[in-house]
Structures are given as C-alpha cells and as structure tokens.
C-alpha atoms as a PDB file:
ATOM      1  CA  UNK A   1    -136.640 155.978  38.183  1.00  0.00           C
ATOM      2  CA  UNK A   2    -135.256 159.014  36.499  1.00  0.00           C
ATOM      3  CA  UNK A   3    -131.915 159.782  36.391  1.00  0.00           C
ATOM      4  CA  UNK A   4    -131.914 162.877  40.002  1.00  0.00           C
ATOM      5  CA  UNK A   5    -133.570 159.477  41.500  1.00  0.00           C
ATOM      6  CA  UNK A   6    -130.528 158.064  40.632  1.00  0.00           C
ATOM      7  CA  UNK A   7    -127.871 160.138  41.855  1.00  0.00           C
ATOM      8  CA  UNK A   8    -129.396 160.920  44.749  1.00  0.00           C
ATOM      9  CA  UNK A   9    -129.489 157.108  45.588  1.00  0.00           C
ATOM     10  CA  UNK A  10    -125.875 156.769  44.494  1.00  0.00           C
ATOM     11  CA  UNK A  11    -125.056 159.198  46.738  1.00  0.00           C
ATOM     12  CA  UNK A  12    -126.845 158.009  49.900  1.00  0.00           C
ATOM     13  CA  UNK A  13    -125.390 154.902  49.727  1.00  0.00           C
ATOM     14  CA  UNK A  14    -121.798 156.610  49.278  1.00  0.00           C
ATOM     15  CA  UNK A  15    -122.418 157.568  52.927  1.00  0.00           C
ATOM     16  CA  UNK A  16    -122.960 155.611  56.456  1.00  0.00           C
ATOM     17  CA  UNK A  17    -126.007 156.273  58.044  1.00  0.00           C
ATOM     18  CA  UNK A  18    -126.408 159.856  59.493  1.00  0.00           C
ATOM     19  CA  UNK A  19    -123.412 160.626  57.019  1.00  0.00           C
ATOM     20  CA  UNK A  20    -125.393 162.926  55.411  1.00  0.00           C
ATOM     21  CA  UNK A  21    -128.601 165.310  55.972  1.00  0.00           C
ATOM     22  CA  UNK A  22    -130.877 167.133  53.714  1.00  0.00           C
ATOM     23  CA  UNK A  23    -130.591 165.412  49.748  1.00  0.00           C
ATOM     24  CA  UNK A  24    -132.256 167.049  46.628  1.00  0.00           C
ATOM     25  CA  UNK A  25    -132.096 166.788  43.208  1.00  0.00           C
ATOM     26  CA  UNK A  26    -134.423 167.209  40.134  1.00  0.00           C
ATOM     27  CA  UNK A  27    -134.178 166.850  36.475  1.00  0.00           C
ATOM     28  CA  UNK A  28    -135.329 168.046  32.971  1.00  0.00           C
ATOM     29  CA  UNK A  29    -134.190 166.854  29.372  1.00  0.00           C
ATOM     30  CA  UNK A  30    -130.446 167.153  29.629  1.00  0.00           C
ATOM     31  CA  UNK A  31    -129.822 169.396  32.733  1.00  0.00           C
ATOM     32  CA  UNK A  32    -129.660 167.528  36.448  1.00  0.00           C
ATOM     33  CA  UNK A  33    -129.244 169.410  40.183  1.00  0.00           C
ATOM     34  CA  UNK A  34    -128.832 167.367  43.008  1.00  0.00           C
ATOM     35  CA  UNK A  35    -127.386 168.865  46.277  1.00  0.00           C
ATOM     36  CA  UNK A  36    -126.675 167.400  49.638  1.00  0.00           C
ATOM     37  CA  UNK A  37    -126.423 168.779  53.051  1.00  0.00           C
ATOM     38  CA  UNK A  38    -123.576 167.524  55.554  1.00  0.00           C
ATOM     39  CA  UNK A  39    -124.885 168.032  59.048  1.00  0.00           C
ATOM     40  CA  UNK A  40    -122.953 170.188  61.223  1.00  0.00           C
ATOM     41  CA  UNK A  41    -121.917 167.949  63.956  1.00  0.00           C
ATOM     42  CA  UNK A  42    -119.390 165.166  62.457  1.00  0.00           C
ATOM     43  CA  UNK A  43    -116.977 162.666  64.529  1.00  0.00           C
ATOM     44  CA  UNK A  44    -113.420 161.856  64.515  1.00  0.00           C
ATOM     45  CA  UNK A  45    -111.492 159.602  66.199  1.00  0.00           C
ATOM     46  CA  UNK A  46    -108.899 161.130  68.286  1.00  0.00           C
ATOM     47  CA  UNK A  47    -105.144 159.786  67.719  1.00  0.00           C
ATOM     48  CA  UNK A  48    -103.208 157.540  69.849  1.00  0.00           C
ATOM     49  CA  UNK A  49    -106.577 156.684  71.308  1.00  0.00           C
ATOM     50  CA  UNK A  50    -108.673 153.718  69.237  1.00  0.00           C
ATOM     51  CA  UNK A  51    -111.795 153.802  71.348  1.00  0.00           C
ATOM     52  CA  UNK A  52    -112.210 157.629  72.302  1.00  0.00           C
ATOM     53  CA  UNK A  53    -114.590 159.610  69.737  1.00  0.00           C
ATOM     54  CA  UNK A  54    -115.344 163.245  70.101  1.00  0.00           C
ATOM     55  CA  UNK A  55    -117.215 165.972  68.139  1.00  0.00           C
ATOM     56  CA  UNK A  56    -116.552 168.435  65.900  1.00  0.00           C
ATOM     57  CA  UNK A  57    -117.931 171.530  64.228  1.00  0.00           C
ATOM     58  CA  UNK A  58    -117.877 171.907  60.523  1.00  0.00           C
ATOM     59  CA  UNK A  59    -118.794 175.381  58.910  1.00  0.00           C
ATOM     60  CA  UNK A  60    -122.105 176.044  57.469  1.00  0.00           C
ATOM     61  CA  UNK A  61    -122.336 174.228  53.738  1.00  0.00           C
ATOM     62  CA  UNK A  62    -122.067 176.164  51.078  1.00  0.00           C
ATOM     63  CA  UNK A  63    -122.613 175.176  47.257  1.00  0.00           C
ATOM     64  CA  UNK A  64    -121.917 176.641  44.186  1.00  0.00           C
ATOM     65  CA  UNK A  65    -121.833 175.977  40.597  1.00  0.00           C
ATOM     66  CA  UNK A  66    -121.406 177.201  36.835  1.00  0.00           C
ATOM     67  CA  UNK A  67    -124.235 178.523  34.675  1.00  0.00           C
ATOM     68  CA  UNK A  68    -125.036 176.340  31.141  1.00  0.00           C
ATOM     69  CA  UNK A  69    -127.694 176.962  28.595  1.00  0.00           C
ATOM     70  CA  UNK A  70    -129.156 173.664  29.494  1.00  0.00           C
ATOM     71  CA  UNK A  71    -129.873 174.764  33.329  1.00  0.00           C
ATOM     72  CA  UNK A  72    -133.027 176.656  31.811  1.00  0.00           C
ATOM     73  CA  UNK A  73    -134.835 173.461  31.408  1.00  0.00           C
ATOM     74  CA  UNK A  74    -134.675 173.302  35.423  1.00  0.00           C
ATOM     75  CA  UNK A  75    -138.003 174.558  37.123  1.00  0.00           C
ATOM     76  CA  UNK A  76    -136.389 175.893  40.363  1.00  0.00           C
ATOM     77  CA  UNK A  77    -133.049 178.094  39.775  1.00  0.00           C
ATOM     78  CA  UNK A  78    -132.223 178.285  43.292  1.00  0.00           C
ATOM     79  CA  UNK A  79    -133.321 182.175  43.245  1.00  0.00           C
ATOM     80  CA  UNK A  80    -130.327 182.834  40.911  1.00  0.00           C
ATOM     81  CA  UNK A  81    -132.033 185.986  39.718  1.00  0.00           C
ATOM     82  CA  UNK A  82    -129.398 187.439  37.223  1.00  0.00           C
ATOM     83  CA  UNK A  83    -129.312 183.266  35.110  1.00  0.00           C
ATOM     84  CA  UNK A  84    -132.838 183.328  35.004  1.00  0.00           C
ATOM     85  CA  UNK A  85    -132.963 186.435  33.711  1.00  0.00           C
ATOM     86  CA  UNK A  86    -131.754 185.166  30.797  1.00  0.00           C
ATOM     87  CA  UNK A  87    -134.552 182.147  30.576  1.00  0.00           C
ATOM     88  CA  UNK A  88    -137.928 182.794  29.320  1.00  0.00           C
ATOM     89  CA  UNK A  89    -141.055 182.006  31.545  1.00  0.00           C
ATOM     90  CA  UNK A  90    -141.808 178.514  30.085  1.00  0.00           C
ATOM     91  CA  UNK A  91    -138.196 178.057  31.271  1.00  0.00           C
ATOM     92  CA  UNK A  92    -137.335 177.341  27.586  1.00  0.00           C
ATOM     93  CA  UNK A  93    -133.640 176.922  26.321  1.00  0.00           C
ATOM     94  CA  UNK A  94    -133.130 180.537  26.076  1.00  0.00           C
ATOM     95  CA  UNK A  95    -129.829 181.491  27.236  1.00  0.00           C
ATOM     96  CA  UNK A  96    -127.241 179.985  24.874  1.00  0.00           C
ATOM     97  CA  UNK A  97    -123.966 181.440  26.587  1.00  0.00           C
ATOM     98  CA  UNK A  98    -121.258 183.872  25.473  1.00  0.00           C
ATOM     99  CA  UNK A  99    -119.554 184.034  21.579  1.00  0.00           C
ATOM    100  CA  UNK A 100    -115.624 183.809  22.726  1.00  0.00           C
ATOM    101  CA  UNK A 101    -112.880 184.013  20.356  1.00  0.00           C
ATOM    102  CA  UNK A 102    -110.599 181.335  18.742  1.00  0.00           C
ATOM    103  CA  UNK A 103    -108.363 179.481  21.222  1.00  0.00           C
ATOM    104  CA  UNK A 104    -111.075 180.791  23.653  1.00  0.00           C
ATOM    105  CA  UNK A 105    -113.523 178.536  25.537  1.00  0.00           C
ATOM    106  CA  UNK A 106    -116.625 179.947  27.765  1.00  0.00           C
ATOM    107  CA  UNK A 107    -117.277 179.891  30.874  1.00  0.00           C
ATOM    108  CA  UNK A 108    -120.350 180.158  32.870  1.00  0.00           C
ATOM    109  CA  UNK A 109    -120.857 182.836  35.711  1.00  0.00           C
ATOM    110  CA  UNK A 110    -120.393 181.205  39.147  1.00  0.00           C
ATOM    111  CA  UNK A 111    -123.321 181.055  41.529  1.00  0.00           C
ATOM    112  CA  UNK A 112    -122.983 180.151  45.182  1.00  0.00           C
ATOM    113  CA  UNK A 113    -125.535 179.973  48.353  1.00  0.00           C
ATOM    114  CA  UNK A 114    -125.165 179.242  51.691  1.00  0.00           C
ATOM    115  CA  UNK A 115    -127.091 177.139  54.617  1.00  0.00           C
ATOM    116  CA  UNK A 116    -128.796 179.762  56.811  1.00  0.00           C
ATOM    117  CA  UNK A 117    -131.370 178.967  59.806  1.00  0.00           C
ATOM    118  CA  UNK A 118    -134.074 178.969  57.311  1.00  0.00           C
ATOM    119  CA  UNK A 119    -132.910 176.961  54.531  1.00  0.00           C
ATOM    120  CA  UNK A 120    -130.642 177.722  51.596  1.00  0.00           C
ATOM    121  CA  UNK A 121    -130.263 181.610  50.677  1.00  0.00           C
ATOM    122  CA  UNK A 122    -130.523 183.260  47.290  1.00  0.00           C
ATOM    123  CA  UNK A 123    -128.273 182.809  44.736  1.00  0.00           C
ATOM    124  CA  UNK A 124    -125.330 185.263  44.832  1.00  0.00           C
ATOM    125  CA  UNK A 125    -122.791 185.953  41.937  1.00  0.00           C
ATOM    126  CA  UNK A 126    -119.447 185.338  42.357  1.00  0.00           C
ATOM    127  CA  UNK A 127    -118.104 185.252  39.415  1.00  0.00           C
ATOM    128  CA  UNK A 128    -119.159 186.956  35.656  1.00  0.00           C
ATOM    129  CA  UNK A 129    -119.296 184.375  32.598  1.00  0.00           C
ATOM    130  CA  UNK A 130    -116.039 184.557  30.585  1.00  0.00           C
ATOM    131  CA  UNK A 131    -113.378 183.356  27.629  1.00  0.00           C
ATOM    132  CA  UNK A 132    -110.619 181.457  28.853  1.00  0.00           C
ATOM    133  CA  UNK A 133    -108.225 180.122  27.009  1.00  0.00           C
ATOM    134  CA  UNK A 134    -108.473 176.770  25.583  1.00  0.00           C
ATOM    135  CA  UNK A 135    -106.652 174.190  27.921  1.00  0.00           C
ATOM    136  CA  UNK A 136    -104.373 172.767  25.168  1.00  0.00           C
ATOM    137  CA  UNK A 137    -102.617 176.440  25.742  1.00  0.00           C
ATOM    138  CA  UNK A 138    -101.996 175.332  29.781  1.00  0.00           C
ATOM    139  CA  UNK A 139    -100.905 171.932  28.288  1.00  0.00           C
ATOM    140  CA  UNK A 140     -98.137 173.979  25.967  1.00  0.00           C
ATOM    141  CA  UNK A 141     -96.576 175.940  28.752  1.00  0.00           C
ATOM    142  CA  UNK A 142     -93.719 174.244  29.001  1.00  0.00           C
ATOM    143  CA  UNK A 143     -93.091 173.690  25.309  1.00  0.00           C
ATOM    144  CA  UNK A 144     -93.798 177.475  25.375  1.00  0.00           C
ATOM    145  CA  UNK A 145     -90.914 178.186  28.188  1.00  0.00           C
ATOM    146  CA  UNK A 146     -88.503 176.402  26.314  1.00  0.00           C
ATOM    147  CA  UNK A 147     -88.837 178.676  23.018  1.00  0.00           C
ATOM    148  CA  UNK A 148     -88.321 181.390  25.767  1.00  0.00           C
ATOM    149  CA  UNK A 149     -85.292 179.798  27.342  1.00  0.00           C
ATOM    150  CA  UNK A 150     -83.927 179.327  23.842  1.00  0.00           C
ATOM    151  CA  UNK A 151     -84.240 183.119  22.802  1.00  0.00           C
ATOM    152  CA  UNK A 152     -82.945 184.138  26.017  1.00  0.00           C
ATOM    153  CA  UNK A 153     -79.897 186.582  25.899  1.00  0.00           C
ATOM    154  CA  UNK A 154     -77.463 184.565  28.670  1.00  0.00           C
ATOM    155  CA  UNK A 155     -74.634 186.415  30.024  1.00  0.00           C
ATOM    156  CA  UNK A 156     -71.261 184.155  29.680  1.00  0.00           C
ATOM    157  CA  UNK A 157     -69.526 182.995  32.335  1.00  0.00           C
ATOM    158  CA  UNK A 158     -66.830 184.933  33.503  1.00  0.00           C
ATOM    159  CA  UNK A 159     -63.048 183.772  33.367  1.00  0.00           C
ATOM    160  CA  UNK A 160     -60.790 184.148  36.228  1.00  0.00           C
ATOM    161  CA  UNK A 161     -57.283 183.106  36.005  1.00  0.00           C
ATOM    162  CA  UNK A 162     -54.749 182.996  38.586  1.00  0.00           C
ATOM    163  CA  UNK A 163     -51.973 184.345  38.883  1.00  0.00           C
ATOM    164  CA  UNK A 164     -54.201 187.511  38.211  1.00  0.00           C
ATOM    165  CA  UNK A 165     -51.141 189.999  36.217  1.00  0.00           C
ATOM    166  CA  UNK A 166     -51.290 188.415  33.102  1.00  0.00           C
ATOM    167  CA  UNK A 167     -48.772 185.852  33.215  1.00  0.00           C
ATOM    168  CA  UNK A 168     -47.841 182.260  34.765  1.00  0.00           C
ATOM    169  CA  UNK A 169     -44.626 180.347  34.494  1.00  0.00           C
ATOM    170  CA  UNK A 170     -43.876 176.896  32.790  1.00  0.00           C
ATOM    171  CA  UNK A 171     -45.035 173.759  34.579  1.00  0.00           C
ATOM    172  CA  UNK A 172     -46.892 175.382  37.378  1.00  0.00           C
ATOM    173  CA  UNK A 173     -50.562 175.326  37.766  1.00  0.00           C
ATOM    174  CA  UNK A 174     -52.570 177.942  35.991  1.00  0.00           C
ATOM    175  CA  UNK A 175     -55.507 178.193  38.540  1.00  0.00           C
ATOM    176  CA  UNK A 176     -59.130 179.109  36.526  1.00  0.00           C
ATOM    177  CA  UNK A 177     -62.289 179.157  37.779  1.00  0.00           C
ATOM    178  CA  UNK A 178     -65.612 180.692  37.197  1.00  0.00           C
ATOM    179  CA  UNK A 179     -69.168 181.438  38.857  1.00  0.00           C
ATOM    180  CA  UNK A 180     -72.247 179.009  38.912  1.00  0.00           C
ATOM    181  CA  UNK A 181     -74.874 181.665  39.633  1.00  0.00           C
ATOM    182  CA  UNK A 182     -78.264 180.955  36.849  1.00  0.00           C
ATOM    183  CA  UNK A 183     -79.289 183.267  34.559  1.00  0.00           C
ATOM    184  CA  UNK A 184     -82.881 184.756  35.148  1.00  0.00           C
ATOM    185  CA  UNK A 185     -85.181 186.739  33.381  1.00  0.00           C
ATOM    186  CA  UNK A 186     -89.230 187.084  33.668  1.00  0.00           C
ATOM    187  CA  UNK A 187     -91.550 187.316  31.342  1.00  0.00           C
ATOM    188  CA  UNK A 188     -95.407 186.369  30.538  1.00  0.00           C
ATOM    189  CA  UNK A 189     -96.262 182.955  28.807  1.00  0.00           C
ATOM    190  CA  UNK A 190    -100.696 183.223  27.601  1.00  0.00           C
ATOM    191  CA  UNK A 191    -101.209 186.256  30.065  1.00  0.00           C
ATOM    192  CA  UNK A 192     -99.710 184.108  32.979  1.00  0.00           C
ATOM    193  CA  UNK A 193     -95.976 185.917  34.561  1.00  0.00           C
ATOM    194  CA  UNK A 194     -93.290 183.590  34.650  1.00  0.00           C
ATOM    195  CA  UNK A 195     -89.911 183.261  35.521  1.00  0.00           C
ATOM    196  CA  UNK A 196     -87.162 181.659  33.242  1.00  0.00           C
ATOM    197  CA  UNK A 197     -83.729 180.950  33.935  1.00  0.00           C
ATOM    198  CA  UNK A 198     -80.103 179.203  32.758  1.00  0.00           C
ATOM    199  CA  UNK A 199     -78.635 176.549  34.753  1.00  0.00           C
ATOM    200  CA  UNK A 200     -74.986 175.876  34.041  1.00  0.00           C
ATOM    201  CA  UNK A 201     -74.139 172.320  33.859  1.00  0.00           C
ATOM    202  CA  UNK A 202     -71.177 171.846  32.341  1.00  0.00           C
ATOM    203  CA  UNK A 203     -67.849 173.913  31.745  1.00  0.00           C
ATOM    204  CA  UNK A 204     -65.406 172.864  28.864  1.00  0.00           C
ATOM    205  CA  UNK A 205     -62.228 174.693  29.342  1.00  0.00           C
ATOM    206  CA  UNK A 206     -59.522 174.901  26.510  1.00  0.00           C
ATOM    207  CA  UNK A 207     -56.080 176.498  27.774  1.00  0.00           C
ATOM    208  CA  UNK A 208     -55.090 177.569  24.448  1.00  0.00           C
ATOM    209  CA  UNK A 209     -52.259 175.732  23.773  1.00  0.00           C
ATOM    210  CA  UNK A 210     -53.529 172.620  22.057  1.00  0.00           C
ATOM    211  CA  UNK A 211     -54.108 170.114  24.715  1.00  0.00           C
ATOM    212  CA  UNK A 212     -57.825 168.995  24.860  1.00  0.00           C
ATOM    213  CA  UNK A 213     -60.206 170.733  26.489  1.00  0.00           C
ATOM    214  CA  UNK A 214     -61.404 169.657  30.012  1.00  0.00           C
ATOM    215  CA  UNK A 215     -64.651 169.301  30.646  1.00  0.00           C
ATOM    216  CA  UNK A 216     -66.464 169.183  33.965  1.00  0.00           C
ATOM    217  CA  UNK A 217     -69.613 170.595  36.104  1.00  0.00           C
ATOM    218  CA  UNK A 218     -67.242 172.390  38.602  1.00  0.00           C
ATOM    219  CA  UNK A 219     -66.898 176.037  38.305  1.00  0.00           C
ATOM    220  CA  UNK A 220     -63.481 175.997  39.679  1.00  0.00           C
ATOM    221  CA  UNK A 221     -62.521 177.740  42.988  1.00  0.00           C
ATOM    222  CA  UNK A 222     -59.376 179.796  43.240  1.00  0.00           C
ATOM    223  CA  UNK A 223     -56.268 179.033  45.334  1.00  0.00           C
ATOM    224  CA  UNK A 224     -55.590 177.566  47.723  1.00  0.00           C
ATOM    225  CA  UNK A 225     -59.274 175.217  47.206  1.00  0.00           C
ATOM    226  CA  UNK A 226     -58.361 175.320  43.387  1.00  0.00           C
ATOM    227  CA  UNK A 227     -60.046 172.109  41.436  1.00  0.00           C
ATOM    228  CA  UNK A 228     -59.239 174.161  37.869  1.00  0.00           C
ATOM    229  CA  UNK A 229     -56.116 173.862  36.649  1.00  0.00           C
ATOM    230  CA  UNK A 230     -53.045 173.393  34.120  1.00  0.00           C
ATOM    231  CA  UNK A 231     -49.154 173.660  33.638  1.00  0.00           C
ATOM    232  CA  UNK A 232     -48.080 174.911  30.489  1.00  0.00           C
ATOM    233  CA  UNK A 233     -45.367 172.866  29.047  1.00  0.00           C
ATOM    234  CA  UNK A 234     -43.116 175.712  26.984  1.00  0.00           C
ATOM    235  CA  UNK A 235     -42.853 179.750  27.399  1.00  0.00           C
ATOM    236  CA  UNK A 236     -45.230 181.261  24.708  1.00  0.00           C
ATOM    237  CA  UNK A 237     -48.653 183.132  24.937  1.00  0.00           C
ATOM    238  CA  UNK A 238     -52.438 181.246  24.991  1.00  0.00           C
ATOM    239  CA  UNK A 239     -55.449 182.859  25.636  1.00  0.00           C
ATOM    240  CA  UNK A 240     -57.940 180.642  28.203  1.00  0.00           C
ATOM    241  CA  UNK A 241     -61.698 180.018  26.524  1.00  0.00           C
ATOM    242  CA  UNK A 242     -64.812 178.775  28.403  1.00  0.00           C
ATOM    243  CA  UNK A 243     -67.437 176.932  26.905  1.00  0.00           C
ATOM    244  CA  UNK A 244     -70.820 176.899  29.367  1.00  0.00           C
ATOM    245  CA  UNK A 245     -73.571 174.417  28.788  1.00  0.00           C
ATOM    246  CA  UNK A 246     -77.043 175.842  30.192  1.00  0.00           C
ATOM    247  CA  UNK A 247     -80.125 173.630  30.751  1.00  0.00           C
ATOM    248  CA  UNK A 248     -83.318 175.614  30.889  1.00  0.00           C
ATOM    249  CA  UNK A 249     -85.791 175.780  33.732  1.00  0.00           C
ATOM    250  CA  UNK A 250     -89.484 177.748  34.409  1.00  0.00           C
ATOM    251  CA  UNK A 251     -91.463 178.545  37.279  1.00  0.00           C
ATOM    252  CA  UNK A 252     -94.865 180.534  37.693  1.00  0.00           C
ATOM    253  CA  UNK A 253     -94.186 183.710  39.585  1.00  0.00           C
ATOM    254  CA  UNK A 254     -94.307 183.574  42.913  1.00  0.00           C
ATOM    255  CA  UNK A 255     -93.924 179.812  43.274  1.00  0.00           C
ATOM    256  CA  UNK A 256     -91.067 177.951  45.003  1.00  0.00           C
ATOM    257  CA  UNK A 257     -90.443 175.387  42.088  1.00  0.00           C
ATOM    258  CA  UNK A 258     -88.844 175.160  39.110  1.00  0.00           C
ATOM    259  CA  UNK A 259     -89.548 172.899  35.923  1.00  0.00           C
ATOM    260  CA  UNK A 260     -87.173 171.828  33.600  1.00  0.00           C
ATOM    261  CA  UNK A 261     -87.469 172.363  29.925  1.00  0.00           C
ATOM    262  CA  UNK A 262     -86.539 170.643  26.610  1.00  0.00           C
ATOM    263  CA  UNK A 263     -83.123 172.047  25.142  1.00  0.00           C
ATOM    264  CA  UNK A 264     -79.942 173.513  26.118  1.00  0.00           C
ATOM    265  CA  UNK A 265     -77.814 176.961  25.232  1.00  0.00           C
ATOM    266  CA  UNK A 266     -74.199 177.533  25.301  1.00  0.00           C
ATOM    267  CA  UNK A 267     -71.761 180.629  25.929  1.00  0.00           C
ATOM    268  CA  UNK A 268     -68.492 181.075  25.354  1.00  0.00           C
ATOM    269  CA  UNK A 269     -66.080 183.698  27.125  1.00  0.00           C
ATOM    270  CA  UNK A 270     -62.418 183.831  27.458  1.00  0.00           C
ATOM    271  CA  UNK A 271     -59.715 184.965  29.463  1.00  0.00           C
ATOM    272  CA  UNK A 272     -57.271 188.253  28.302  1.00  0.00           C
ATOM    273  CA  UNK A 273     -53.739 187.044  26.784  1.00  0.00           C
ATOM    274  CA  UNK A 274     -51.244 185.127  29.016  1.00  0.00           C
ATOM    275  CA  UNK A 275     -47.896 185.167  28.895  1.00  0.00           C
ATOM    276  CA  UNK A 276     -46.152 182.115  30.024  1.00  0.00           C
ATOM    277  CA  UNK A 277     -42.828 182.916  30.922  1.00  0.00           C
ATOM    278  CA  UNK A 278     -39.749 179.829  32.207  1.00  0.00           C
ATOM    279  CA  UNK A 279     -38.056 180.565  35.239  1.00  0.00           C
ATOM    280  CA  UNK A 280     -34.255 179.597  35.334  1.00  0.00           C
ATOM    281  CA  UNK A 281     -32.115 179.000  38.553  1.00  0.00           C
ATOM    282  CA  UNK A 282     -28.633 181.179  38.166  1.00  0.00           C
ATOM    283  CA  UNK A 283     -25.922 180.940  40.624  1.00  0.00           C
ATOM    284  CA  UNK A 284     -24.605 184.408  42.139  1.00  0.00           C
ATOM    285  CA  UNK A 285     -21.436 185.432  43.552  1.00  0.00           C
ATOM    286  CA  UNK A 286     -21.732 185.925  47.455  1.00  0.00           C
ATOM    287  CA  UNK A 287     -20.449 189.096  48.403  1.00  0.00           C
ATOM    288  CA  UNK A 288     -20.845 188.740  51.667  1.00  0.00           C
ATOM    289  CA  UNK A 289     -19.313 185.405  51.992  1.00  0.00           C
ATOM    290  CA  UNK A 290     -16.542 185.097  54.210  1.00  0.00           C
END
C-alpha cells in the first residue's frame, strides 16, 4: 500500500458512510495529493427537536493549496498551468522556489479550483509566491511593543488643586485630583500598524510639606465628590508633585483588544506654588448694636 493509499483510507474511515463523495490522491518520491469531495446535500438535526432531521445545502467545494519544489514529482498538476511551467516534461524536480532574504521565509503561490458540473476546473492563481517574514518575528511582537511603550514620549498627568487661586488655609482640605485618560500613539511593528498606549495605574502624591506621599489608583475628583486630599498643619508655601505609574498595552490596528506588555514608565508633574495662609477669628465692635 503506498502512502495516497493510505491517507485516503485514513480519511474514509474519518467519515460515516455517505460522509463523503468523490476521494483521490496519488503519490511520487516525497510529494502526496489527496483531495476529497463533500457532497452537496448534508443533514442536521434541528434544535429543540431530537428526532426531526432536515437538509441542507452546502456551497460548491473548493480546494486550494501552496506550490513546493517537490509537487513536480506529481504526474497530474491539476491544470495549474503557470507551476508547471516551471517543471520540465519528465516532471523532474525543476522548480526549486524563490531566494528570500535573511529573516525571510518563502512562500509558495496559492492555487485554488472549484467543483463545476463537469468535474474540477483549472487551476487558478490566487496568490504570487513570496518572502515573509520568519515567524519568530510574529512571536517577538510583543517583546517588540514593549521597547515601543518604553521609548514612548507620555504626557504627565495634569495637577489640579482646589481652591483654584493659589492658596488654601491651615487645617482644611486641599482638594487634588487629576485625569485617567491613556496615552496613545501608533506606529508600525515588522510592516504590521499598531497601536500603543499608557495606562495609569497608580498616582503617588507628595503635598510638599514633608508628610509622606499618598499613593493610590484614584485620580481624584474635585469637590464636592473629592477622594484627594490634605490639611496643611502651619501657614507656609509647598508646591503639590504627582508621580504617575503607566503600564503599557498594544493592539493591532483596527482590533478591539488590547495586550499588555512587560514594563512600566513614570511621569512626574506638579502643581504651581501654594500659599497656605491661617485664618484667625477677631471680635468687632457692633455699631449697630443697640
């Protein structure tokens, strides 16, 4: 038995009776077709119902498949004129493929026929022979977006500080609070467009006055919703910083999802100078007293 014997076999039997229609297949040295028809008319079970069956229509078959240099051995190319073009007439290992770069890996031109009335028809090309690149470069696309992400210009967070004049008065709350919009930028990754952009996940706030910072993942909100905030203990001056943590992220263009990366960036931005004045109670004389 050689080995198209074979695979045909193995496929009938992959298949209940009537599962399948017309089967093929030859072989020579190295190089093995084998095709199968589905027929036309398949059934289904219907849902909800366990005993009703009904037909369906399937679309004419259609096959295709990638040129190699070992498909000259075959005797019958499936009237793929432009392949055997590049065989000789004892169907000799003539065509040897395309010379691609380094990092490059070729790819056979892509041949496809369809199930008329009369059989199979010719051979049509679909697709030229090319270099792609190799597919440790898809494997490296992430590693790839996070050197992006990491030489990514991010615009800091912006500090806003209420009350908004420039000053606040001792022991009462100094409101801050930022925005938690991302970062994005696109750019192209091996040819392919891509999108990359800065998550903030964390916002370490220092008040400028020596307490320790405080640290959370909430941008703040301003007043009255306000989760930002300190009271200065003495009148003085302090300047508000904000430290922002970013986590990276990458998405092919066009597509709805985004995939983290390895790494993280940080911005800092602060607020302009704040004066921090005491308010004292003083009594009055009432004029208008009686």
């Amino acid at each position: 038995m050689n080995l198209a014997t074979a695979l045909v076999l193995a496929i009938a039997m992959a298949y209940p009776p009537g599962g399948l229609g017309d089967i093929e297949g030859q072989s020579r040295e190295d190089a093995v077709r084998v095709s199968a028809e589905l027929p036309t008319q398949v059934v289904q079970q219907s849902p909800g119902d366990g005993q009703r069956w009904s037909a369906v229509s399937r679309p004419p078959p259609v096959r295709q498949w990638r040129v190699t240099p070992a498909m000259c051995f075959l005797r019958d190319l499936s009237g793929a004129t432009a392949f055997a073009e590049s065989c000789d007439e004892g169907h000799q290992l003539a065509y040897a493929g395309i010379e691609c770069e380094d990092g490059e890996q070729p790819v056979g031109a892509l041949f496809e026929q369809r199930r008329e009335a009369g059989g199979w028809s010719d051979a049509s090309l679909v697709e030229e022979e090319s270099c792609l690149a190799e597919r440790r470069q898809q494997v490296d696309l992430p590693a790839a977006a996070a050197r992006a992400f990491q030489e990514m210009q991010i615009a800091p967070s912006e500090v806003n500080v209420q009350p908004p004049d420039g000053w606040t008065l001792v022991n009462v709350d100094t409101i801050a609070f930022t925005e938690s919009q991302p970062r994005t930028m696109s750019t192209s990754l091996f040819g392919i467009p891509v999108e990359i952009r800065a998550v903030p996940s964390t916002y370490s706030w220092d008040f400028g006055d020596g307490s320790a910072p405080f640290v959370t993942t909430d941008p703040g909100s301003p007043y009255p919703a306000h989760t930002v905030a300190h009271a200065y203990a003495k009148q003085g001056s302090a300047t508000i910083s904000l430290t922002t943590t970013w986590h990276g992220q990458f998405r092919l263009a066009g597509e709805p999802t985004w995939h983290d990366v390895v790494g993280e960036g940080t911005t800092v931005s602060s607020s302009g100078s704040l004066e921090i004045l005491e308010a004292r109670a003083r009594l009055v004389e009432d004029l208008y007293g009686g």
